[in-house]
Protein backbone atom coordinates (compact mmCIF):
# COMPACT_ATOMS: atom_id res chain seq x y z
CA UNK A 1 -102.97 -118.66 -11.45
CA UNK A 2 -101.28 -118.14 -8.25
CA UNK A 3 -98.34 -120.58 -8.99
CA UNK A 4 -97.34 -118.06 -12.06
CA UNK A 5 -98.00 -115.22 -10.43
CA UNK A 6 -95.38 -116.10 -7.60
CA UNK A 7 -93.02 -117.00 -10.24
CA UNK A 8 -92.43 -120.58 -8.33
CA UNK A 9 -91.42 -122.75 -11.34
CA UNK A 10 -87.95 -120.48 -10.83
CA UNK A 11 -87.83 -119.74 -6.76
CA UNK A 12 -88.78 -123.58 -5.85
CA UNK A 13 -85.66 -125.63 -6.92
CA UNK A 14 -83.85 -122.60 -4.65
CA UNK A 15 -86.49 -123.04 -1.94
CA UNK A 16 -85.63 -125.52 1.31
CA UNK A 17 -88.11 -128.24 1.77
CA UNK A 18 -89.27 -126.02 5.01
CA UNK A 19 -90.12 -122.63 3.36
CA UNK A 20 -92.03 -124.92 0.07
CA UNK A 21 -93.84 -126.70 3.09
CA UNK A 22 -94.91 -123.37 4.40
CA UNK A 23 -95.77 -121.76 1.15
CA UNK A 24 -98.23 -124.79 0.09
CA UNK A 25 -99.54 -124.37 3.85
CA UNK A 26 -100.14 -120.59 3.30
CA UNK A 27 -102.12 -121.20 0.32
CA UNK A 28 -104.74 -124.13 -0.81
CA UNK A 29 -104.49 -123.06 -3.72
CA UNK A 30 -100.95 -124.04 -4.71
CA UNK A 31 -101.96 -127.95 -3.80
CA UNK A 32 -102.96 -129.81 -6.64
CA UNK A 33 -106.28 -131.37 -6.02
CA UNK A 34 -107.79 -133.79 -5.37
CA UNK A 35 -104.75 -135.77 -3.82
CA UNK A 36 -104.92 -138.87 -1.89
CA UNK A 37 -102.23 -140.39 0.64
CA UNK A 38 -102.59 -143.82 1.73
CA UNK A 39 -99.51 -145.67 3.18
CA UNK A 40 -96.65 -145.35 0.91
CA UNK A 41 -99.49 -144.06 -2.32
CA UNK A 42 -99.70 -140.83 -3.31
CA UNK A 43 -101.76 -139.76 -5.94
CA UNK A 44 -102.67 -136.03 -7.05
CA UNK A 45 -104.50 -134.80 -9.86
CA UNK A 46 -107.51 -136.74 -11.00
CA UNK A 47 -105.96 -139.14 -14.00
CA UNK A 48 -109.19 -141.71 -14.12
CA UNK A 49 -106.52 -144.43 -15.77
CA UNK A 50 -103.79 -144.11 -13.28
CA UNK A 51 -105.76 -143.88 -10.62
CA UNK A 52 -107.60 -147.13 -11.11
CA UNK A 53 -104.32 -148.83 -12.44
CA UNK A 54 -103.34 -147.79 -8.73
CA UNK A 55 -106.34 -148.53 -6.80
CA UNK A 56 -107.85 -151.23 -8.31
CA UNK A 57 -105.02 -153.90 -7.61
């Protein structure tokens, strides 16, 4: 798994919000899938429950 490998559970609290924005765009890999942004909803990782506590308003 790439996000171990990298060791990022220690570098990103030390990261800026710039260079974590440019690692997750070097990288697909590091973005947790699937995710879905409408409006002011963000939802990432398939969680069947919370996404149709969410969705199905």
């Amino acid at each position: 798994m790439i996000y171990r490998d990298l060791g990022l559970s220690k570098k990103l609290p030390d990261m800026t919000e710039e260079e974590q924005i440019k690692l997750l765009a070097s990288d697909g890999m590091l973005v947790k899938r699937p995710l879905l942004v409408s409006g002011n909803l963000i939802l990432t990782g398939f969680k069947e429950v919370e996404w149709a506590e969410k969705l199905l308003k």
